[in-house]
N, C-alpha and C. Protein backbone atom coordinates (compact mmCIF):
# COMPACT_ATOMS: atom_id res chain seq x y z
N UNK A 1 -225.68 -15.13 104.33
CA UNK A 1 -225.82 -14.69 105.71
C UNK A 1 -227.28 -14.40 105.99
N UNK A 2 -227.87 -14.58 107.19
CA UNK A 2 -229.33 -14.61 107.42
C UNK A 2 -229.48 -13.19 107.71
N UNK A 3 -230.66 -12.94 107.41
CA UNK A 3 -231.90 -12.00 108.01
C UNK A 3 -232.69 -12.40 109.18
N UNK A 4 -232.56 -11.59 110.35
CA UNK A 4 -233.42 -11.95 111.23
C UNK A 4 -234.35 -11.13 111.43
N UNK A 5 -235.87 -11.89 111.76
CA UNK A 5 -237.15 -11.01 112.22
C UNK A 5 -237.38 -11.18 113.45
N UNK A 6 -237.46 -10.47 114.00
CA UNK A 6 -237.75 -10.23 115.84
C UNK A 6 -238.61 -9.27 115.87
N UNK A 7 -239.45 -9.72 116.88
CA UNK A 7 -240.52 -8.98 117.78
C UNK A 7 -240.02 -7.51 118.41
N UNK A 8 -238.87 -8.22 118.72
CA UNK A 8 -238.17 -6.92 119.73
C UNK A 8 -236.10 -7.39 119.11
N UNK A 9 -236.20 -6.43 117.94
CA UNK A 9 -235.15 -6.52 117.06
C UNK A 9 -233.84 -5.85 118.29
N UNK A 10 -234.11 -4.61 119.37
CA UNK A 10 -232.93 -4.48 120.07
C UNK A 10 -232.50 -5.63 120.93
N UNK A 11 -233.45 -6.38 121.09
CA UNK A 11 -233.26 -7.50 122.38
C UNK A 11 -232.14 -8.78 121.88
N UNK A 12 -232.68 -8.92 120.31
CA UNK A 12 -232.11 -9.80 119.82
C UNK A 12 -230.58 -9.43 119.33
N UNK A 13 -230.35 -8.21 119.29
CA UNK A 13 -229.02 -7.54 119.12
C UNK A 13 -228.31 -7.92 120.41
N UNK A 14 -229.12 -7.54 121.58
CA UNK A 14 -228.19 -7.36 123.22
C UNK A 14 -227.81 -8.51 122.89
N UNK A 15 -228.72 -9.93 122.45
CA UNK A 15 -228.00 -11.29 122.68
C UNK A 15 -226.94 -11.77 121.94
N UNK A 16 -227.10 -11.31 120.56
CA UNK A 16 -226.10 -11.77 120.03
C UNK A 16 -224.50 -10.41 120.68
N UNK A 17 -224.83 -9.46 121.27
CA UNK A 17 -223.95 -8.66 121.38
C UNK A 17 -222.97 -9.72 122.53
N UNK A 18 -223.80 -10.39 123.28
CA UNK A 18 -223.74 -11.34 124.84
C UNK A 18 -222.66 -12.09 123.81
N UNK A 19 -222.89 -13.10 123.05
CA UNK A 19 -222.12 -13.84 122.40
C UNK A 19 -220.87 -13.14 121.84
N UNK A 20 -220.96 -12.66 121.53
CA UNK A 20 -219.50 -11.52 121.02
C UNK A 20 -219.63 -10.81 119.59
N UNK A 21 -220.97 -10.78 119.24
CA UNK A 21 -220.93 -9.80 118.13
C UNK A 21 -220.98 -8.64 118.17
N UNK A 22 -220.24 -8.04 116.95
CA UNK A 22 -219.97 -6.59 117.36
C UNK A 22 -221.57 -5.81 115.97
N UNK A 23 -222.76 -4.94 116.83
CA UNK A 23 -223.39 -4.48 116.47
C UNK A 23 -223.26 -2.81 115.64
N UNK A 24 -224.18 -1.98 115.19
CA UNK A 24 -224.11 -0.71 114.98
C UNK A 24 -223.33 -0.19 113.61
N UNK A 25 -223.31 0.73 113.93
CA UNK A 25 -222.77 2.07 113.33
C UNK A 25 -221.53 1.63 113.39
N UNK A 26 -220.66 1.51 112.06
CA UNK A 26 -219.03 1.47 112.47
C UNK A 26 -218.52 0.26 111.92
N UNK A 27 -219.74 -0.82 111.95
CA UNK A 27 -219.09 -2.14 111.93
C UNK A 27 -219.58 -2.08 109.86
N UNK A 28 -218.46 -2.50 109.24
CA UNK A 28 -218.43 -3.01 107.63
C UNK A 28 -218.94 -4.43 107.53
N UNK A 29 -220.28 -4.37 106.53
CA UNK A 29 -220.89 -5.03 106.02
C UNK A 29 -219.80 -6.22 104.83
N UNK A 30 -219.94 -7.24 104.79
CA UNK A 30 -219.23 -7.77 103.91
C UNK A 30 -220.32 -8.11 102.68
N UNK A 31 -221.15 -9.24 103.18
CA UNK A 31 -222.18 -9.79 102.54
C UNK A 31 -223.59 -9.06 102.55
N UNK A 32 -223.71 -8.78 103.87
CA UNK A 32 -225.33 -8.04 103.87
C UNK A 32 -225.12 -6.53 103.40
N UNK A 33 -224.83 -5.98 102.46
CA UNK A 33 -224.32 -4.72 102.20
C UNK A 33 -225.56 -3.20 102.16
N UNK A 34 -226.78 -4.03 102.51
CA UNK A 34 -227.66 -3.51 101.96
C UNK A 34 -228.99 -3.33 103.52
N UNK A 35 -228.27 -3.69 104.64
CA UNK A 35 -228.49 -3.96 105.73
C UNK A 35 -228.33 -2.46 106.56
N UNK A 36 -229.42 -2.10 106.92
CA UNK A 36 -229.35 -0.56 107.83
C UNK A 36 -228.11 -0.63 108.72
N UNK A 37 -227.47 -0.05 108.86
CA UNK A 37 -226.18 0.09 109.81
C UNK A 37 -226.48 -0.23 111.33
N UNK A 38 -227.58 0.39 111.84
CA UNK A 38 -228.26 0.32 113.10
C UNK A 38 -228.75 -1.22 113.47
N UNK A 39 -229.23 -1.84 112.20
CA UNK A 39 -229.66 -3.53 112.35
C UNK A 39 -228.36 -4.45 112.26
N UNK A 40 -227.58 -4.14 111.66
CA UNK A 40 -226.35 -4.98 111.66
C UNK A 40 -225.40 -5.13 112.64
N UNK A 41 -225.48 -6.84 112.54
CA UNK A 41 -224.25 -7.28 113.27
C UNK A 41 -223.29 -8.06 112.85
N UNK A 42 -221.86 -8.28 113.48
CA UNK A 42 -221.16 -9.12 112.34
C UNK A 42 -220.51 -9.71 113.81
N UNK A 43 -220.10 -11.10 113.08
CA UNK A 43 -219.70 -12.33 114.34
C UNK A 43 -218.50 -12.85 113.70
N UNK A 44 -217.54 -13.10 113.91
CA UNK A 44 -216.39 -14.18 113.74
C UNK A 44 -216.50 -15.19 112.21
N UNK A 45 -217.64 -15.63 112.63
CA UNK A 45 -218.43 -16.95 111.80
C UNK A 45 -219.52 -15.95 110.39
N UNK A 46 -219.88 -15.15 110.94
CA UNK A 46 -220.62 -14.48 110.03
C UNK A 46 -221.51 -13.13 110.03
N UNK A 47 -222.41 -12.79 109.40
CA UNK A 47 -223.03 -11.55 109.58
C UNK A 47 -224.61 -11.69 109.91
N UNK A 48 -225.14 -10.88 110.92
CA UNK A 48 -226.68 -11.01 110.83
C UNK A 48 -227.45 -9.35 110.44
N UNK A 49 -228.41 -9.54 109.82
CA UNK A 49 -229.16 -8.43 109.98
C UNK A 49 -230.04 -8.50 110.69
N UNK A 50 -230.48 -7.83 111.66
CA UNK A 50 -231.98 -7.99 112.69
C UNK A 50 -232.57 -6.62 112.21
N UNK A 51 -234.09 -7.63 111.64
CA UNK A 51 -234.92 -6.50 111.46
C UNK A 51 -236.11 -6.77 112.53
N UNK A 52 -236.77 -5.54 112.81
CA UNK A 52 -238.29 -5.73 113.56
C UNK A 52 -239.24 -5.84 112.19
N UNK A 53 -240.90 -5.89 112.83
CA UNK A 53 -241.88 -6.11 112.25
C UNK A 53 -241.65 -4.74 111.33
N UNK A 54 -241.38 -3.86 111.72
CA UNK A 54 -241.67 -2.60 110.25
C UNK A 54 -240.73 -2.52 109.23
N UNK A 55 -239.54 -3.17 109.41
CA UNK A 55 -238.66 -3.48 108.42
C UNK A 55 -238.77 -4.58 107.20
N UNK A 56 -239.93 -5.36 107.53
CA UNK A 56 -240.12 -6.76 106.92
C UNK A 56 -239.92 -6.15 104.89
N UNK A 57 -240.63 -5.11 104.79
CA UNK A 57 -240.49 -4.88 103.15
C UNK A 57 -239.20 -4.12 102.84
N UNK A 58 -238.12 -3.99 103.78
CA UNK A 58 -236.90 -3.56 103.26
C UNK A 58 -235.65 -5.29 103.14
N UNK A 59 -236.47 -6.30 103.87
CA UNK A 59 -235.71 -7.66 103.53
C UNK A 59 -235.54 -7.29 102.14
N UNK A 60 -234.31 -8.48 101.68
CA UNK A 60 -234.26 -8.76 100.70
C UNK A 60 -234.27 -10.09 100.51
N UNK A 61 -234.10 -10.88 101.31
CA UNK A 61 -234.04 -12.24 101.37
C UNK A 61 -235.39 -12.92 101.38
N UNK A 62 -236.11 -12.88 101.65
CA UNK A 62 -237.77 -12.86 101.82
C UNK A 62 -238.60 -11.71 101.28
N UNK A 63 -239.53 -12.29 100.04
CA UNK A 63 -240.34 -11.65 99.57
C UNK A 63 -241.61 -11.02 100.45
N UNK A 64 -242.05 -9.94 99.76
CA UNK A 64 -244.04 -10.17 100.51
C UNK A 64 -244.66 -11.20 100.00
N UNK A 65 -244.46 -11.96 98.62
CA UNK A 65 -245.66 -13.04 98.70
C UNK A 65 -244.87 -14.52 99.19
N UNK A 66 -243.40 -14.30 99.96
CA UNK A 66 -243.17 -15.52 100.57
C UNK A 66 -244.26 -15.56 102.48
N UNK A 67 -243.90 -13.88 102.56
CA UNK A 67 -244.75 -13.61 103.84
C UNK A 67 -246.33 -13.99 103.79
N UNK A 68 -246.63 -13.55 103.05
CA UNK A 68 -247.75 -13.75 102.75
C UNK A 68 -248.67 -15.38 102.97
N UNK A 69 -247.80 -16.18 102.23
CA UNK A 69 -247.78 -17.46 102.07
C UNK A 69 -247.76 -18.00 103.40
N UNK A 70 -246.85 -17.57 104.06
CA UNK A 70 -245.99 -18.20 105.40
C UNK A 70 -247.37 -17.78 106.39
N UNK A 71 -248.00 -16.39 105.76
CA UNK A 71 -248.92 -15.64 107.24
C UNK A 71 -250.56 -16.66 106.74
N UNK A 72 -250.56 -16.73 105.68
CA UNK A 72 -251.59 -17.58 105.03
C UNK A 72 -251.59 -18.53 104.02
N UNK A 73 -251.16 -19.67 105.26
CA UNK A 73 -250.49 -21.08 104.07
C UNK A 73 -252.13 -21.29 102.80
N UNK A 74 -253.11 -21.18 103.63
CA UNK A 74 -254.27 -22.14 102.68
C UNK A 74 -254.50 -20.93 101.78
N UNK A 75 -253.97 -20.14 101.86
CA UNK A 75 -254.10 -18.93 100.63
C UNK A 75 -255.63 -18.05 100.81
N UNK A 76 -256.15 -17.76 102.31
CA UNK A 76 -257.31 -17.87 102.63
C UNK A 76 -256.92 -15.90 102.70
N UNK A 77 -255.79 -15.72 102.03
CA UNK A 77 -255.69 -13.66 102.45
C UNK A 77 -256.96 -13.34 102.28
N UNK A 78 -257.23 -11.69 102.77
CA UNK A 78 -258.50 -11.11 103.26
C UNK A 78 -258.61 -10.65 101.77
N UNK A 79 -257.86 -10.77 100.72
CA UNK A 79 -258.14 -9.90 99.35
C UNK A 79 -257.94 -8.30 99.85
N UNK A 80 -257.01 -8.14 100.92
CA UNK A 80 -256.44 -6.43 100.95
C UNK A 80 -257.65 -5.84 101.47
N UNK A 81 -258.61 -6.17 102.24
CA UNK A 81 -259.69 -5.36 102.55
C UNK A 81 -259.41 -5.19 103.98
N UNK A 82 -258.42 -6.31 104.49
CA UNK A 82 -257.77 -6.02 106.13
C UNK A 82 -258.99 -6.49 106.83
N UNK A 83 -259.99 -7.29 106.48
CA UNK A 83 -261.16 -8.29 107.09
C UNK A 83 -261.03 -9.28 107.31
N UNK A 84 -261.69 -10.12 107.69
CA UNK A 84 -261.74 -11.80 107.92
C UNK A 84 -262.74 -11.98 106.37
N UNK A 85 -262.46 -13.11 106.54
CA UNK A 85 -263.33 -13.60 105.23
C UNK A 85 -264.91 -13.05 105.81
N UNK A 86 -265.28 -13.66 106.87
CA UNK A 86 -266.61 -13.14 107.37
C UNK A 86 -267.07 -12.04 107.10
N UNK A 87 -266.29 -10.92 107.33
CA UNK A 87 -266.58 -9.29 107.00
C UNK A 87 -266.85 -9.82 105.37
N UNK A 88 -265.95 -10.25 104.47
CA UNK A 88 -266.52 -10.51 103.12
C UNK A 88 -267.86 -10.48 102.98
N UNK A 89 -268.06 -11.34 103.23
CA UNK A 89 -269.50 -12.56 102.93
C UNK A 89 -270.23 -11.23 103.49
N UNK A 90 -270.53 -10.52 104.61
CA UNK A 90 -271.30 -9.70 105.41
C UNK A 90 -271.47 -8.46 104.00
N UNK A 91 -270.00 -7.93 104.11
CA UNK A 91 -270.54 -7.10 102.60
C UNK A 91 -271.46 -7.59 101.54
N UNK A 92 -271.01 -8.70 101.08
CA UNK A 92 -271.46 -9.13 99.59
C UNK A 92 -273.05 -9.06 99.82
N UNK A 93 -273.24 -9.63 101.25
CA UNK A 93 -274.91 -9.39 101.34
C UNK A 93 -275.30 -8.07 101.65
N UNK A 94 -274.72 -7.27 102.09
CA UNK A 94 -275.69 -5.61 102.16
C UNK A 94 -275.56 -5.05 100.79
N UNK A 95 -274.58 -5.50 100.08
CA UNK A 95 -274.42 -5.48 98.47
C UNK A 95 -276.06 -5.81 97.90
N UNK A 96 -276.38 -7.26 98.20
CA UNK A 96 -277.56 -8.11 97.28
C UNK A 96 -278.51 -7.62 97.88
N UNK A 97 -278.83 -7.35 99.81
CA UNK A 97 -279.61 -6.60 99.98
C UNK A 97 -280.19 -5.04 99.37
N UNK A 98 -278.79 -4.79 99.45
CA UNK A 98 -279.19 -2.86 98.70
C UNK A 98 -279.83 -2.92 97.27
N UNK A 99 -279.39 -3.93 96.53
CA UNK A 99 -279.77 -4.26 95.17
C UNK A 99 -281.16 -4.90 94.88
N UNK A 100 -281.89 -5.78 96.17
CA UNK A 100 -283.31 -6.21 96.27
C UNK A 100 -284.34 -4.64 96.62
N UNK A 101 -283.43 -4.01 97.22
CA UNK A 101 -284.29 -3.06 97.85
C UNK A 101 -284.38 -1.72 97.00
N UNK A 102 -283.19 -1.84 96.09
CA UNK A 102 -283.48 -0.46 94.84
C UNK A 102 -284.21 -1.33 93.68
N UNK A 103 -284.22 -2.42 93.56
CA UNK A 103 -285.04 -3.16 92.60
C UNK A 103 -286.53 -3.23 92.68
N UNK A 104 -286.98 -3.33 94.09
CA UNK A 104 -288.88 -3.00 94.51
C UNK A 104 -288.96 -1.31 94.73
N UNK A 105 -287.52 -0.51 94.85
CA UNK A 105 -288.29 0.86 94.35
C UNK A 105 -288.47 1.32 92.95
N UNK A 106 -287.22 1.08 92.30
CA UNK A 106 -287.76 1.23 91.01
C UNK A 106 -288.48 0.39 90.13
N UNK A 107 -289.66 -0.71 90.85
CA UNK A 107 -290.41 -1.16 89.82
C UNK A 107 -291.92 -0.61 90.66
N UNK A 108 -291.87 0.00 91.96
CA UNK A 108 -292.88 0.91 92.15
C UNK A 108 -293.17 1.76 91.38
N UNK A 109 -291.86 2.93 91.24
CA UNK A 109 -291.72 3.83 90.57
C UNK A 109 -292.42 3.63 89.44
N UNK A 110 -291.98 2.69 88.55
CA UNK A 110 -292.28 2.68 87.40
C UNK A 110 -293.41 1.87 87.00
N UNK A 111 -294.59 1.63 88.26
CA UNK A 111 -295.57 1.08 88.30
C UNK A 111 -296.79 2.32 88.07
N UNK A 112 -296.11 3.30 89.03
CA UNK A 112 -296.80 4.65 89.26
C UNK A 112 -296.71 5.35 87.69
N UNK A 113 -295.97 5.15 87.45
CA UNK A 113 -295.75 6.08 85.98
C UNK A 113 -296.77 5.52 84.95
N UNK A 114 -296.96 4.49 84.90
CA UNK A 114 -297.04 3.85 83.76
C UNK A 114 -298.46 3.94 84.03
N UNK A 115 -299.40 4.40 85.50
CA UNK A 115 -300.81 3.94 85.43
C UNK A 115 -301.28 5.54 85.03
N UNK A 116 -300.66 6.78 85.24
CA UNK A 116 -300.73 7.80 84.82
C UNK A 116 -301.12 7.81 83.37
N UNK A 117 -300.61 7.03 82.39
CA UNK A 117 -300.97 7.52 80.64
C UNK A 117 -302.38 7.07 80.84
C-alpha cells in the first residue's frame, strides 16, 4: 500500500475523502500499521498514508538516501553545510586566503626575531 507526500497532506485527504475513503482516528490499519492515525486513510481497494513535508523521516517506504538521490540525482548534495556548492568554493578560499595571510605574518615575525641576535 503506498505512502503519499503532499505539499498540503489535509487537502490530499479531503480528496481522497471526495472518493469515498474513510480518513482519521478510528479507522484500523491493515497493512500500513505503522502510519499516524491522523495521516491514514483506508479505501475499498486499499490503504493510503498521506504524509506532509515534515513527516518525510517517519516514511518507511522511502529512505533519506532514496530522497536524497531523487532531491540530487547528479549527487551534487551541499555535503550538510545547507549551501550551494558556490558557498563551498567561497569558503575554501577565505580558508587559503586566511592561511596566505598568517603565513607573511609569521615569517615577519620571525624575520624580526632573528635580526635581534
Amino acid at each position: 500500500m503506498p505512502e503519499l507526500v503532499s505539499k498540503y497532506p489535509e487537502v490530499t485527504q479531503q480528496v481522497l475523502k471526495s472518493a469515498g475513503a474513510v480518513c482519521g482516528e478510528g479507522v484500523a490499519a491493515k497493512i500500513l500499521t505503522r502510519c499516524p492515525a491522523e495521516r491514514f486513510c483506508s479505501l475499498p481497494g486499499g490503504e493510503f498514508c498521506v504524509y506532509g513535508l515534515d513527516g518525510l523521516s517517519r516514511m518507511t517506504q522511502i529512505s533519506a538516501r532514496e530522497w536524497e538521490k531523487a532531491a540530487c540525482p547528479g549527487g551534487s548534495s551541499s555535503a550538510g553545510w545547507g549551501f550551494g556548492a558556490g558557498a563551498e568554493w567561497a569558503a575554501w578560499g577565505a580558508v587559503f586566503v586566511a592561511g596566505l595571510v598568517l603565513g607573511r605574518f609569521w615569517r615577519r615575525l620571525g624575520a624580526g626575531s632573528r635580526q635581534g641576535r
